[in-house]
N, C-alpha and C. Protein backbone atom coordinates (compact mmCIF):
# COMPACT_ATOMS: atom_id res chain seq x y z
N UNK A 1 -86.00 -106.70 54.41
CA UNK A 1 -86.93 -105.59 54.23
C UNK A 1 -87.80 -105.83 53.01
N UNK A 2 -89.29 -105.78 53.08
CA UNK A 2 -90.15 -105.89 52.20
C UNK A 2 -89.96 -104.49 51.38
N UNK A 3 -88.78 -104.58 50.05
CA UNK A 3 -88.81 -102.99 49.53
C UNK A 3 -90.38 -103.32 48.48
N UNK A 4 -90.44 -101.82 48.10
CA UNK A 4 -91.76 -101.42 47.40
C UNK A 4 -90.95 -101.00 46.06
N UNK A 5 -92.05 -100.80 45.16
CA UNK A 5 -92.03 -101.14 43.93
C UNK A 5 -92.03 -99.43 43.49
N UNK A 6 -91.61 -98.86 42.56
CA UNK A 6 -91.55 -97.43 42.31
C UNK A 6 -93.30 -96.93 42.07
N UNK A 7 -94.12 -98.10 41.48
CA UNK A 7 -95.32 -97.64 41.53
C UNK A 7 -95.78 -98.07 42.88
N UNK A 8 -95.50 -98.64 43.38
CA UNK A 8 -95.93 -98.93 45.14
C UNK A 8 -95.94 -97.14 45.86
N UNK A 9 -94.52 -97.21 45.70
CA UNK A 9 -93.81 -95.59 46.23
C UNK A 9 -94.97 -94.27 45.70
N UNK A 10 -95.30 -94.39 44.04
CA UNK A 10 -96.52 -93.78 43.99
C UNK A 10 -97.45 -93.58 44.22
N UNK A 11 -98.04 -94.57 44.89
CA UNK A 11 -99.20 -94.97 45.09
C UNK A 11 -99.50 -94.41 47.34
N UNK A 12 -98.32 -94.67 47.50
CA UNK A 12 -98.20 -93.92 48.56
C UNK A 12 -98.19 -92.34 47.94
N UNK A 13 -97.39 -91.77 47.68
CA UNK A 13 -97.10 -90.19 47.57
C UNK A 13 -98.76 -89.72 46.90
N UNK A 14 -99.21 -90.64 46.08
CA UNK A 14 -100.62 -90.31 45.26
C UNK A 14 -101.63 -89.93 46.73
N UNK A 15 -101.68 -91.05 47.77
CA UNK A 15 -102.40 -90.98 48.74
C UNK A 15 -101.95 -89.42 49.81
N UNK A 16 -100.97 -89.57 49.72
CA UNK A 16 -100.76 -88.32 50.46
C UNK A 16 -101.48 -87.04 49.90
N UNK A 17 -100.90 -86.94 48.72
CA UNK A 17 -101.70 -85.91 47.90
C UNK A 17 -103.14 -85.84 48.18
N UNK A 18 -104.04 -86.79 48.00
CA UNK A 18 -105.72 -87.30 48.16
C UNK A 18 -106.30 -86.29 49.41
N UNK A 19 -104.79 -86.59 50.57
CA UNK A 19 -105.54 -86.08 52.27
C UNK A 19 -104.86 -84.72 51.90
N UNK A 20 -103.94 -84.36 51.65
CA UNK A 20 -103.86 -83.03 51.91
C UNK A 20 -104.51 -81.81 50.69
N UNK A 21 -105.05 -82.73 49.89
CA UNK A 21 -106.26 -81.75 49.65
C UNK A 21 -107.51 -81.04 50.34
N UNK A 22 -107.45 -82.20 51.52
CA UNK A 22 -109.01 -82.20 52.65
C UNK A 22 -108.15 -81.14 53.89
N UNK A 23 -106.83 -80.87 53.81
CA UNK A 23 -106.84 -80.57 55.54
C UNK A 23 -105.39 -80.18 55.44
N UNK A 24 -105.05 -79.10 56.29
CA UNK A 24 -104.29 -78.19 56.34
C UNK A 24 -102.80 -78.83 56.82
N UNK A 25 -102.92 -80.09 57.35
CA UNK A 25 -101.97 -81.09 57.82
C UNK A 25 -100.85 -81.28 56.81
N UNK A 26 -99.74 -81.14 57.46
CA UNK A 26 -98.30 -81.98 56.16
C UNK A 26 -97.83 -82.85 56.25
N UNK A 27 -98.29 -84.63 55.77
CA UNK A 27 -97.73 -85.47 55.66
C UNK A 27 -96.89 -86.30 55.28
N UNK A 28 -95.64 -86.47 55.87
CA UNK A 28 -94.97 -86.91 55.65
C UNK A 28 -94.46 -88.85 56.15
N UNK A 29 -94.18 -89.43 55.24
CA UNK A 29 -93.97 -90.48 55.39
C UNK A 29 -93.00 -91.44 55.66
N UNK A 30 -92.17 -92.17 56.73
CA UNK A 30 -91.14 -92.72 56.04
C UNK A 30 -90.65 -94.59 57.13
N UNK A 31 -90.47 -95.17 55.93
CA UNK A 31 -90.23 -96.45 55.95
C UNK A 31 -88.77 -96.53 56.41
N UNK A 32 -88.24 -97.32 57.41
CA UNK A 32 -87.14 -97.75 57.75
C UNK A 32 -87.31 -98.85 57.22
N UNK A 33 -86.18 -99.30 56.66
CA UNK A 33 -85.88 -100.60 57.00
C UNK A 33 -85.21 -101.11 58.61
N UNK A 34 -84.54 -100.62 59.08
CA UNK A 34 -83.89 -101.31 60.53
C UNK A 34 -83.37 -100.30 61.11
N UNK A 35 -84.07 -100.04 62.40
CA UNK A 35 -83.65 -98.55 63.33
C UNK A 35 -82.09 -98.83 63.90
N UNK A 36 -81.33 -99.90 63.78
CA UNK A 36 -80.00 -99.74 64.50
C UNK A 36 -79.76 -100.55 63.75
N UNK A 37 -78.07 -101.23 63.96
CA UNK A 37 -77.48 -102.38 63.45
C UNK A 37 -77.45 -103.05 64.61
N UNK A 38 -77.95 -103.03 65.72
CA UNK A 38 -77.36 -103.87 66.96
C UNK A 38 -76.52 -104.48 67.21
N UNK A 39 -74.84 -103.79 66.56
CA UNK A 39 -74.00 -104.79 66.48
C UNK A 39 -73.35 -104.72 67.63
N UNK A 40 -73.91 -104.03 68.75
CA UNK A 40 -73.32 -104.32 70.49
C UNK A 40 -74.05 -106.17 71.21
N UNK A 41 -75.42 -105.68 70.03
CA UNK A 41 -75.76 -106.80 70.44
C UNK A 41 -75.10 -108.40 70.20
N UNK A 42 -74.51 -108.83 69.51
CA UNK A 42 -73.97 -110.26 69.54
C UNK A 42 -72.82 -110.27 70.35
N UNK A 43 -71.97 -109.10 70.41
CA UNK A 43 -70.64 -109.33 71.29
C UNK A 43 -71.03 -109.64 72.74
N UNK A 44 -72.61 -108.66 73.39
CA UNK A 44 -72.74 -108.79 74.45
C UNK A 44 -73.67 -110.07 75.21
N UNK A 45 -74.00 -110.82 74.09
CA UNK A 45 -74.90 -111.84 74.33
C UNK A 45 -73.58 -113.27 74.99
N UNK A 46 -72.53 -112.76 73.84
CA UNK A 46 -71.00 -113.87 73.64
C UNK A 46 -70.67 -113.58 75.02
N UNK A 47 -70.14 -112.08 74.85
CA UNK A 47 -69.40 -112.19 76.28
C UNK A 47 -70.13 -112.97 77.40
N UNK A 48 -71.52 -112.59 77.66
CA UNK A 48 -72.02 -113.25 78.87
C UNK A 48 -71.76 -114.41 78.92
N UNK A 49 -72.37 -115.34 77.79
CA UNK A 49 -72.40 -116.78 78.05
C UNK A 49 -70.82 -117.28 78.10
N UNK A 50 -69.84 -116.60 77.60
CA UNK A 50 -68.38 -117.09 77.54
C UNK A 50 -68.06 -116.88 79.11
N UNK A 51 -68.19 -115.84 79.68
CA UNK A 51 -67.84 -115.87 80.94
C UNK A 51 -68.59 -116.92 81.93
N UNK A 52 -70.30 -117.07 81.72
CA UNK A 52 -71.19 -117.78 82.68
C UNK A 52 -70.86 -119.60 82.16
N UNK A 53 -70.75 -119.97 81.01
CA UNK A 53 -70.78 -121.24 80.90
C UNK A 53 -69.96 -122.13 81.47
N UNK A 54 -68.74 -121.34 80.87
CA UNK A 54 -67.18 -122.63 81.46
C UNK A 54 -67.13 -122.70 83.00
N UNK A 55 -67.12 -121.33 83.35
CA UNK A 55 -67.48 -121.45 84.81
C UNK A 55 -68.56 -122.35 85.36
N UNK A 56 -69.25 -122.37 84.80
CA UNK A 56 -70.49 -123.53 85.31
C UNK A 56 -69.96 -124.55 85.50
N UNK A 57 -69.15 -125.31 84.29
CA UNK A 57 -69.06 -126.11 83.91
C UNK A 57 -67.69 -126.60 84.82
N UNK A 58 -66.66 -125.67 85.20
CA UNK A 58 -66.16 -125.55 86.34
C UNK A 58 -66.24 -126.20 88.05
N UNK A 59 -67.13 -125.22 88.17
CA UNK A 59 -68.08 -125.36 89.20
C UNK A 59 -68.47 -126.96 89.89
N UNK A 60 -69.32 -127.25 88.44
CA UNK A 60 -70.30 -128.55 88.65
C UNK A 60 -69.46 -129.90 88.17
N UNK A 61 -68.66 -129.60 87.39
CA UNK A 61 -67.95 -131.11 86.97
C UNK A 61 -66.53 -130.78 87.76
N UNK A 62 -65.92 -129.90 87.68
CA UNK A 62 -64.50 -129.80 87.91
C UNK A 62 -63.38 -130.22 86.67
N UNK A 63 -64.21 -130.22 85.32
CA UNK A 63 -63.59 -130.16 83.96
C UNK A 63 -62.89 -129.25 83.66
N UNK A 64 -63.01 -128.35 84.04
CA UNK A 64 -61.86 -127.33 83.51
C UNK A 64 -61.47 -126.49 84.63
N UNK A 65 -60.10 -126.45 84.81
CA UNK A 65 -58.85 -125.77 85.56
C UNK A 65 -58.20 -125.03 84.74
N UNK A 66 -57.64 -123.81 85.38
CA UNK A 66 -56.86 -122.85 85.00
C UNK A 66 -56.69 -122.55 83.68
N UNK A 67 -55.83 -122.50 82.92
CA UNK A 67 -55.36 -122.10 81.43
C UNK A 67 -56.80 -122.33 80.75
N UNK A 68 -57.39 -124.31 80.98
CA UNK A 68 -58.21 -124.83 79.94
C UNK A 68 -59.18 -123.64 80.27
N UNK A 69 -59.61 -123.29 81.31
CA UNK A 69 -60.93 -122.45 81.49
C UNK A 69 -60.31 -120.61 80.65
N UNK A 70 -59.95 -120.38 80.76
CA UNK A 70 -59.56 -119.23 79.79
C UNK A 70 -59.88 -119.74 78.54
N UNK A 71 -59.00 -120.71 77.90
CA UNK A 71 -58.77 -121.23 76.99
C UNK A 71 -60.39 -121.71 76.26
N UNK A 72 -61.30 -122.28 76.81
CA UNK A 72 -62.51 -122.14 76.32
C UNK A 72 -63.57 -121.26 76.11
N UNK A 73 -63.26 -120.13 77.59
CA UNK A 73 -63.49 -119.23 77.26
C UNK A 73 -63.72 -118.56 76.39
N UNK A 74 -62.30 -118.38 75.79
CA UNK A 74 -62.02 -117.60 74.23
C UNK A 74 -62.95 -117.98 73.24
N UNK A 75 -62.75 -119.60 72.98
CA UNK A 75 -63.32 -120.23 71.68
C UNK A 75 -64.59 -119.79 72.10
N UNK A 76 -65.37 -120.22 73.35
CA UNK A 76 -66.98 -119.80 73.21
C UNK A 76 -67.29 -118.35 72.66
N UNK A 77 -66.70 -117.77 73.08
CA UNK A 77 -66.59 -116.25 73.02
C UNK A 77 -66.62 -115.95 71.23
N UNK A 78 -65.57 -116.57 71.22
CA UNK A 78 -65.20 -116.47 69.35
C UNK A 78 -66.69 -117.23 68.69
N UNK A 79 -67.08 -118.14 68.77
CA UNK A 79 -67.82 -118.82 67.94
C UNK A 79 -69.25 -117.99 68.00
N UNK A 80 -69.59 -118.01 69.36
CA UNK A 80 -70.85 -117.37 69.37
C UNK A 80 -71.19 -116.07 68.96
N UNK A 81 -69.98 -115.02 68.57
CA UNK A 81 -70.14 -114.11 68.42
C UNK A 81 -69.93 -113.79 66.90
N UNK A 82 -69.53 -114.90 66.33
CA UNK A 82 -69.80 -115.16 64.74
C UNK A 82 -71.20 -115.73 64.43
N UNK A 83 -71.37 -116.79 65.69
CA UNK A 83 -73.11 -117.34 65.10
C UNK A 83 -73.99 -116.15 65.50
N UNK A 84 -73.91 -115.28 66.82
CA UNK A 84 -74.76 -114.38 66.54
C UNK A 84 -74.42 -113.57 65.46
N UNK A 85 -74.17 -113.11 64.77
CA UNK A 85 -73.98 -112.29 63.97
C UNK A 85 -74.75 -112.66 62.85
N UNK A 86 -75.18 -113.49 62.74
CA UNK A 86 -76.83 -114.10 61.45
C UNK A 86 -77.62 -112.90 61.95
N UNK A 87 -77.80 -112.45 60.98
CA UNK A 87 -79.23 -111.92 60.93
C UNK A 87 -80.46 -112.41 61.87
N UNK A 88 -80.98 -113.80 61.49
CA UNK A 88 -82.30 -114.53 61.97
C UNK A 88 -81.62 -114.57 63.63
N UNK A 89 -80.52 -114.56 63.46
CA UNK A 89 -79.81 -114.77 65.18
C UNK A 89 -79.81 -114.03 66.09
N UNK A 90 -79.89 -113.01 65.27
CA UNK A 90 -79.35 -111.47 65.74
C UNK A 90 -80.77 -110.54 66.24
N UNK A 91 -81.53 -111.06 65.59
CA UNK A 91 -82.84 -110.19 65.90
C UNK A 91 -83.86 -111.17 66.93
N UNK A 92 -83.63 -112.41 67.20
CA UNK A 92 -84.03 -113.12 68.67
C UNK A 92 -83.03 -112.65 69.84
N UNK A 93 -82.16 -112.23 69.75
CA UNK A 93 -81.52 -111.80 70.75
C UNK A 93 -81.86 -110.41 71.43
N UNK A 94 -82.73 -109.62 70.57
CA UNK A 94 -83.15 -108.09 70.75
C UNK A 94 -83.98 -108.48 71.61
N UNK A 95 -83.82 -107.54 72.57
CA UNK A 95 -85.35 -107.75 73.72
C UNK A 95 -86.51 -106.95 72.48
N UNK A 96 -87.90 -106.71 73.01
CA UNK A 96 -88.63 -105.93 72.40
C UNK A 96 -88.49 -104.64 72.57
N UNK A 97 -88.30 -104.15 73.63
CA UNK A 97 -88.72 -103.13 74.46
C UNK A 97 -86.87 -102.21 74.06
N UNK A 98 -85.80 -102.88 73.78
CA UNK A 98 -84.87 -102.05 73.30
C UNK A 98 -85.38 -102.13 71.60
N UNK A 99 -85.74 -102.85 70.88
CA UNK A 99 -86.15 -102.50 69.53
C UNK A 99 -87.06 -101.11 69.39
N UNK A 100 -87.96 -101.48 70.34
CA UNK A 100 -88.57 -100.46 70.19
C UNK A 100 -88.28 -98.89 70.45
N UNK A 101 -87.03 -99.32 71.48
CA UNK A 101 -86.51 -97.84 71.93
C UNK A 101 -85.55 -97.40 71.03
N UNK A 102 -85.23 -97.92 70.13
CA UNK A 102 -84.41 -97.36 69.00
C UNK A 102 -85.40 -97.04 67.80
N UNK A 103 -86.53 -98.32 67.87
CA UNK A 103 -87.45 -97.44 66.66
C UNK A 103 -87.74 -95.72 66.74
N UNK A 104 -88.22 -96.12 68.17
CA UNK A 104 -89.00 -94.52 68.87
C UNK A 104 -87.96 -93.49 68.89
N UNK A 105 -86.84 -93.94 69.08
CA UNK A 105 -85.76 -92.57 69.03
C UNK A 105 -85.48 -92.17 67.81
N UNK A 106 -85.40 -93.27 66.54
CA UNK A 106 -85.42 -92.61 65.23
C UNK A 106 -86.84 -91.91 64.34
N UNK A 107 -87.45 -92.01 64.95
CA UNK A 107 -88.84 -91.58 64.67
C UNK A 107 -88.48 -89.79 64.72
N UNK A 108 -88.23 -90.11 66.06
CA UNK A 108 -88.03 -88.51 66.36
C UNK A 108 -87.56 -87.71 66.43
N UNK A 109 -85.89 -88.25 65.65
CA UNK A 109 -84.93 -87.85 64.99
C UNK A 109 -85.40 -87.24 63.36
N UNK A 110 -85.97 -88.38 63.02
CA UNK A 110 -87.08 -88.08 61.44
C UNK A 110 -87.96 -86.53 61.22
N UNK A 111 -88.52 -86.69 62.57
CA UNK A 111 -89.19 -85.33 62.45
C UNK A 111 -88.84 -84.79 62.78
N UNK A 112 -87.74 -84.37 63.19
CA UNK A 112 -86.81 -83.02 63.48
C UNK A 112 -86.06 -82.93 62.31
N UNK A 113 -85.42 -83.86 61.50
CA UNK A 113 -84.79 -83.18 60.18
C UNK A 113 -85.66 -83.34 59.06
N UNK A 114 -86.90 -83.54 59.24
CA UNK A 114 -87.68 -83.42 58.22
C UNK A 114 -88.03 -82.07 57.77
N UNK A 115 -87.99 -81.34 59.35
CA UNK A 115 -88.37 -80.40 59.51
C UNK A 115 -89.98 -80.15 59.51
N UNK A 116 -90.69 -81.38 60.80
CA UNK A 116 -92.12 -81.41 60.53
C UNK A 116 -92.34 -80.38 61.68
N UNK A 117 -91.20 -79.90 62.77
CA UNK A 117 -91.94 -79.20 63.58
C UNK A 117 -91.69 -77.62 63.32
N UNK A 118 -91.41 -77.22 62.21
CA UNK A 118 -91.12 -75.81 61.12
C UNK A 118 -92.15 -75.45 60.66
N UNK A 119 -93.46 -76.16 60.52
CA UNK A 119 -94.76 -76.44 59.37
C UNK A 119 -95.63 -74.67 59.89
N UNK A 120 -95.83 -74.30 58.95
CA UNK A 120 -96.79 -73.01 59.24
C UNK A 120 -98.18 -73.73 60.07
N UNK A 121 -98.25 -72.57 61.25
CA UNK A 121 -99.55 -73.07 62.13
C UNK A 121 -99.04 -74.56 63.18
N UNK A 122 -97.94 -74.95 62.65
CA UNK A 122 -97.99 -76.21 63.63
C UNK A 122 -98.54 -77.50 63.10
N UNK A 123 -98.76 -77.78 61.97
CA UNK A 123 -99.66 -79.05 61.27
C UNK A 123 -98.73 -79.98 60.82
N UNK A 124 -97.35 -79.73 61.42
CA UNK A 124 -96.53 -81.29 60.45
C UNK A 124 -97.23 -82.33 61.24
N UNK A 125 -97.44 -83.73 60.17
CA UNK A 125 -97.54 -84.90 61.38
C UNK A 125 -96.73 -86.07 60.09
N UNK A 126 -95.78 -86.59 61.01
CA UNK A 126 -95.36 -88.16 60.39
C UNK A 126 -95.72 -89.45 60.61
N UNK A 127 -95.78 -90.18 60.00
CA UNK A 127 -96.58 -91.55 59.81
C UNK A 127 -94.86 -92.72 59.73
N UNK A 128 -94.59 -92.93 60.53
CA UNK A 128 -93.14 -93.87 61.20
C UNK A 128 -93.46 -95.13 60.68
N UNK A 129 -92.59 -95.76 60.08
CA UNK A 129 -92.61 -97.45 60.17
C UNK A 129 -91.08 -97.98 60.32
N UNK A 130 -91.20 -98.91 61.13
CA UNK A 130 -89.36 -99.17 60.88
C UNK A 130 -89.62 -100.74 60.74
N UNK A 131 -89.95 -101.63 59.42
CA UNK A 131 -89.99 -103.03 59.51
C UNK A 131 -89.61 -104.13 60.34
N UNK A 132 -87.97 -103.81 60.84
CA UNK A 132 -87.80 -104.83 61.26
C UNK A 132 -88.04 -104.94 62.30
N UNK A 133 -88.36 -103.91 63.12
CA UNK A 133 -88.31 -103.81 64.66
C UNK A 133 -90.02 -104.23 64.60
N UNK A 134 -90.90 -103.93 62.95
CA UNK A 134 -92.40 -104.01 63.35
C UNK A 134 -92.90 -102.56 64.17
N UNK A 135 -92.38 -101.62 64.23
CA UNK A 135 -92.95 -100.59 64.82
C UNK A 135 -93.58 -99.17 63.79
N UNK A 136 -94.45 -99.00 64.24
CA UNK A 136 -95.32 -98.04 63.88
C UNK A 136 -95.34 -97.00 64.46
N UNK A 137 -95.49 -95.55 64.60
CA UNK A 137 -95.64 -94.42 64.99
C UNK A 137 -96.05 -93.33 64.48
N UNK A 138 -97.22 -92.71 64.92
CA UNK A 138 -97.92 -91.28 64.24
C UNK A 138 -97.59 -90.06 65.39
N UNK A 139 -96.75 -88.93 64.64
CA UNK A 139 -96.40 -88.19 65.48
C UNK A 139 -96.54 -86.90 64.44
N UNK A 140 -97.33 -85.73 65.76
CA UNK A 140 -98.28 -84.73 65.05
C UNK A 140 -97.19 -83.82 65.93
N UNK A 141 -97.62 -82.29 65.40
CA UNK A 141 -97.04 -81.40 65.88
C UNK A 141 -98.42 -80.64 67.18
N UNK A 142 -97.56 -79.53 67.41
CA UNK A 142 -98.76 -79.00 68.19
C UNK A 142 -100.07 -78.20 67.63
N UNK A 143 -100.25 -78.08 66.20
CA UNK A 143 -101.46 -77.92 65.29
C UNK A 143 -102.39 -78.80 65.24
N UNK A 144 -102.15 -79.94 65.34
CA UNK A 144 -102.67 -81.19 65.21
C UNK A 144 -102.71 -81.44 67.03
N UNK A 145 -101.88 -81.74 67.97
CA UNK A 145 -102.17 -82.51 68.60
C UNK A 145 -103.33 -81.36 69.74
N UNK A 146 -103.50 -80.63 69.19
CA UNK A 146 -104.24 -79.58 70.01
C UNK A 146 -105.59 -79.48 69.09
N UNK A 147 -106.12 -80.75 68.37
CA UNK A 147 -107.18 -80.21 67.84
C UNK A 147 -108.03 -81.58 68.01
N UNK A 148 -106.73 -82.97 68.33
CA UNK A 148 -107.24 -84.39 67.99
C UNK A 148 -106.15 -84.91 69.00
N UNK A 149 -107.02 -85.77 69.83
CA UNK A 149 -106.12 -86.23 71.12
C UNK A 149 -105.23 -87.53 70.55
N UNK A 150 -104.32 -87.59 70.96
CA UNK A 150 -103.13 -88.84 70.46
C UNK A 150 -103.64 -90.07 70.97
N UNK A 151 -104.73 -90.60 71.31
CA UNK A 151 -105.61 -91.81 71.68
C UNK A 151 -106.36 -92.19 70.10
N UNK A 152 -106.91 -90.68 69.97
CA UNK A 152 -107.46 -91.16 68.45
C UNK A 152 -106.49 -91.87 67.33
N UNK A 153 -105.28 -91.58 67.43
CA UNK A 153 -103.94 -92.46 66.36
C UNK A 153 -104.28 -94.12 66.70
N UNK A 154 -104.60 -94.44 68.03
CA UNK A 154 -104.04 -95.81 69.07
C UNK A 154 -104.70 -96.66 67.95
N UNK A 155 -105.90 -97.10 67.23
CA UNK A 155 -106.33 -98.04 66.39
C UNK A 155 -105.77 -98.22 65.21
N UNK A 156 -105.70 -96.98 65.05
CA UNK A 156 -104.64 -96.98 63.00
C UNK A 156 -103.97 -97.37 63.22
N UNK A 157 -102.85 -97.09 64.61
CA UNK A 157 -101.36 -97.76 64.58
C UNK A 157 -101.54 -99.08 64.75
N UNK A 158 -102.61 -100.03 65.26
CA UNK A 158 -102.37 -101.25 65.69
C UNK A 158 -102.64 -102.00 64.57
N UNK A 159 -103.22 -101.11 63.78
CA UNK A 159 -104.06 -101.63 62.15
C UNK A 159 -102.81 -101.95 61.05
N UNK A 160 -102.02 -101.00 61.19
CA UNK A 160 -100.85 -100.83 60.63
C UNK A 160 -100.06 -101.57 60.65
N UNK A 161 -99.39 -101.55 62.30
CA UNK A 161 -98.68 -102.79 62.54
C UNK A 161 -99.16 -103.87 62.59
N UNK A 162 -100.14 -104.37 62.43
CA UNK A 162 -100.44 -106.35 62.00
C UNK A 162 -100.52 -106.07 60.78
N UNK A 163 -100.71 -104.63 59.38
CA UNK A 163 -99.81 -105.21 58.14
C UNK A 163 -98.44 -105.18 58.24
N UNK A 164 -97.69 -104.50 59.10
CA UNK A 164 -96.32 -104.80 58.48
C UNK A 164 -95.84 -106.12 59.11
N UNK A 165 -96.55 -106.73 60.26
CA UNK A 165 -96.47 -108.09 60.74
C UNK A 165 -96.30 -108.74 59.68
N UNK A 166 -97.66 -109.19 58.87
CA UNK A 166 -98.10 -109.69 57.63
C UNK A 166 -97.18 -108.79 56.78
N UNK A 167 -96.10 -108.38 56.52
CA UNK A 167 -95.34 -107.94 55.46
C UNK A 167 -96.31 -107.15 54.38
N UNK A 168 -97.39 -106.57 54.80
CA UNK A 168 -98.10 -105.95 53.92
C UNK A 168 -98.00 -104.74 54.06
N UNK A 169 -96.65 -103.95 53.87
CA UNK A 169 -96.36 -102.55 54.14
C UNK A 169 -97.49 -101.88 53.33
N UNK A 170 -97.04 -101.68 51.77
CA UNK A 170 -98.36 -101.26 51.15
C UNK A 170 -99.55 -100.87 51.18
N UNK A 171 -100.35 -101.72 51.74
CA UNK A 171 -101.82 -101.85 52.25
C UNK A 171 -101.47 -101.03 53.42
N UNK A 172 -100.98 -101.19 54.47
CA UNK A 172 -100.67 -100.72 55.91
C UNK A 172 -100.87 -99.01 55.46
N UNK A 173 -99.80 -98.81 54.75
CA UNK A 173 -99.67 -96.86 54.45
C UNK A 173 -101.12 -96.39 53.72
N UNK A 174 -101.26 -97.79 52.74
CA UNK A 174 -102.73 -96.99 52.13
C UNK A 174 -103.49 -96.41 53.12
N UNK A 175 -104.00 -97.42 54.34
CA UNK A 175 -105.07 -97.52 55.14
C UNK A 175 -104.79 -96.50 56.01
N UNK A 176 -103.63 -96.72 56.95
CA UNK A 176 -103.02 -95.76 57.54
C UNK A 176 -103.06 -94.06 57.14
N UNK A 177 -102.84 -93.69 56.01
CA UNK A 177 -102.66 -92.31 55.22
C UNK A 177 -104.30 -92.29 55.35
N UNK A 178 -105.20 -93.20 54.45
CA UNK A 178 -106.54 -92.67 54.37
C UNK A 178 -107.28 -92.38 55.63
N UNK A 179 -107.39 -93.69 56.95
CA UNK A 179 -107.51 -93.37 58.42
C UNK A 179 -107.06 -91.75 58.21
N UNK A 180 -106.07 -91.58 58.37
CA UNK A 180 -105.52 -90.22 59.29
C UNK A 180 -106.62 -89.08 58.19
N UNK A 181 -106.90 -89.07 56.96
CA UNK A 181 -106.95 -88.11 56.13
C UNK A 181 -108.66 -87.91 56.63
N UNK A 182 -109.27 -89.21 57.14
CA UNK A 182 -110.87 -88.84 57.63
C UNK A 182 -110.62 -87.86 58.98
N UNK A 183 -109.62 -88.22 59.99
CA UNK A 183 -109.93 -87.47 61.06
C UNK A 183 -109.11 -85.81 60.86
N UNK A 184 -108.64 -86.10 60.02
CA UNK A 184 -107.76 -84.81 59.49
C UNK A 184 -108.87 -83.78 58.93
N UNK A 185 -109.45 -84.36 58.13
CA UNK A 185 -110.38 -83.74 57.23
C UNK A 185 -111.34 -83.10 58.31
N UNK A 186 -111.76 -83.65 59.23
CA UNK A 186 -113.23 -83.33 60.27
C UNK A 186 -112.47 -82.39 61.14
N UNK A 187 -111.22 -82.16 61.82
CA UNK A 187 -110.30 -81.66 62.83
C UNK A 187 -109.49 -80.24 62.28
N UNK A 188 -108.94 -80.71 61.25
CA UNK A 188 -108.24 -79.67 60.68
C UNK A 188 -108.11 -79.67 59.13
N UNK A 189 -109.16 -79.19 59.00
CA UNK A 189 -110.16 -78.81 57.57
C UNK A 189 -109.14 -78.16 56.75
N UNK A 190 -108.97 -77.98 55.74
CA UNK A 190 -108.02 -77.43 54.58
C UNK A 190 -108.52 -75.76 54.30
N UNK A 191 -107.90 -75.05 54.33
CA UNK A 191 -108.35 -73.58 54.32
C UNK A 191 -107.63 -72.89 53.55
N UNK A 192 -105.97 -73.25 53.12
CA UNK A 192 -105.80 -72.29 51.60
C UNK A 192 -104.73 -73.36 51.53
N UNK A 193 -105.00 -73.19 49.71
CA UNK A 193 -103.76 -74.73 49.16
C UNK A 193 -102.51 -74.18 49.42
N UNK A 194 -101.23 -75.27 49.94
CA UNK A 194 -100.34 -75.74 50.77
C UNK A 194 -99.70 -77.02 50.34
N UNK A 195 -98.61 -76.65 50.70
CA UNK A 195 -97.68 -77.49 50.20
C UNK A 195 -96.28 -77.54 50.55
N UNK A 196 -95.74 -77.45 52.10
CA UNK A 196 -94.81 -77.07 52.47
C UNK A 196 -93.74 -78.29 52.01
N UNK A 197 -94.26 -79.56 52.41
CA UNK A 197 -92.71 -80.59 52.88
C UNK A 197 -93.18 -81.66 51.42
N UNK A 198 -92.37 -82.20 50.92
CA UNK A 198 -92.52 -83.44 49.53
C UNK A 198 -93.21 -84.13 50.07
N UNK A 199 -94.05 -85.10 49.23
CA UNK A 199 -95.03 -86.09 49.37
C UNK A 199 -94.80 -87.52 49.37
N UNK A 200 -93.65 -87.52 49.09
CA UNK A 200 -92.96 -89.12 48.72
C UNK A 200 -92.63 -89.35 49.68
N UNK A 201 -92.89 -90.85 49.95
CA UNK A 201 -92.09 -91.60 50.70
C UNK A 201 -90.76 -91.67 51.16
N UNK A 202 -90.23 -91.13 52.10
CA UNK A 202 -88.88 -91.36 52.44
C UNK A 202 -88.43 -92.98 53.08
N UNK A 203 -87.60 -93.21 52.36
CA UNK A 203 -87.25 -94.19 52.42
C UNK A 203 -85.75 -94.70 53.34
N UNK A 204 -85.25 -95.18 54.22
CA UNK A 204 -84.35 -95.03 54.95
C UNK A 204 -83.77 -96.94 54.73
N UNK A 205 -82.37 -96.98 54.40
CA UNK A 205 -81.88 -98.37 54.29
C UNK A 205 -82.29 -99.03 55.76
């Protein structure tokens, strides 16, 4: 995880402050480092190949009979499920599309105990990143999504995610926070000072 620097962390919460001077919106922010541990994932990668290999190998040579084929079994089973267990190992084994479905489910776990959908008028919106998975997500309440269609988010987020690609979280939230604070500002204009939810970065291991 690319962590940030306590003036990094300011420099976000500073930006938040900037937009919700312009617009009635409550932004909240927060950085994952890693939406799951996927630790179903290496046992289930082991098991497969422990069961599919020896058998192959079975099959096509006639090398292993009875006991030995258990018996290798095991060891494949054992080894691979220690080598997956690397980190760099562990995250080629993730499809995309389950990374992402754990990013997206903690997203929206986030804004329910953030308590963004509590916001007077309906204006919570959160700004999601979860690094390792690389996923991005802007999720508005019904104040917001009834004033600015969720197509208008589709460019910031893609802007976003090729910085956290490029490990440039930083830059990503600047741009990201300021993006949202122009269409915020034109959509849902600021009308009496407000200040429901903290401004800082939440930060999640």
């Amino acid at each position: 995880m690319t962590l940030l620097s306590e003036s990094e962390l300011q420099q976000v919460a500073e930006a938040i402050t900037r937009v919700e001077r312009t617009t009635d919106a409550e932004l909240v922010t927060v950085l994952a480092g890693q939406s799951d541990d996927y630790r179903y994932i290496p046992l289930l990668w082991a098991s497969l190949i422990a069961l599919v290999l020896p058998g192959a190998l079975l099959f096509f040579t006639g090398w292993l009979a009875g006991w030995q084929l258990l018996l290798v079994q095991w060891l494949t089973f054992l080894v691979l499920a220690v080598l997956f267990r690397i980190p760099s190992v562990t995250s080629r084994l993730i499809p995309r599309s389950v990374r992402h479905w754990r990013a997206c489910n903690l997203a929206r776990r986030q804004f329910i105990e953030l308590n963004l959908h509590h916001t007077d008028d309906g204006t919570g919106m959160l700004i999601f990143v979860s690094e390792a998975e690389r996923y991005v997500e802007i999720l508005v309440d019904r104040g917001i999504s009834s004033r600015i269609d969720n197509s208008a988010w589709e460019s910031i987020v893609e802007t976003f995610t090729a910085h956290v690609r490029n490990g440039r979280v930083l830059e990503g939230f600047i741009g990201c926070i300021d993006a949202c604070g122009t269409l915020l500002q034109q959509h849902v204009p600021a009308t009496h000072e407000r200040n429901e939810l903290p401004n800082h970065l939440v930060v999640l291991p």
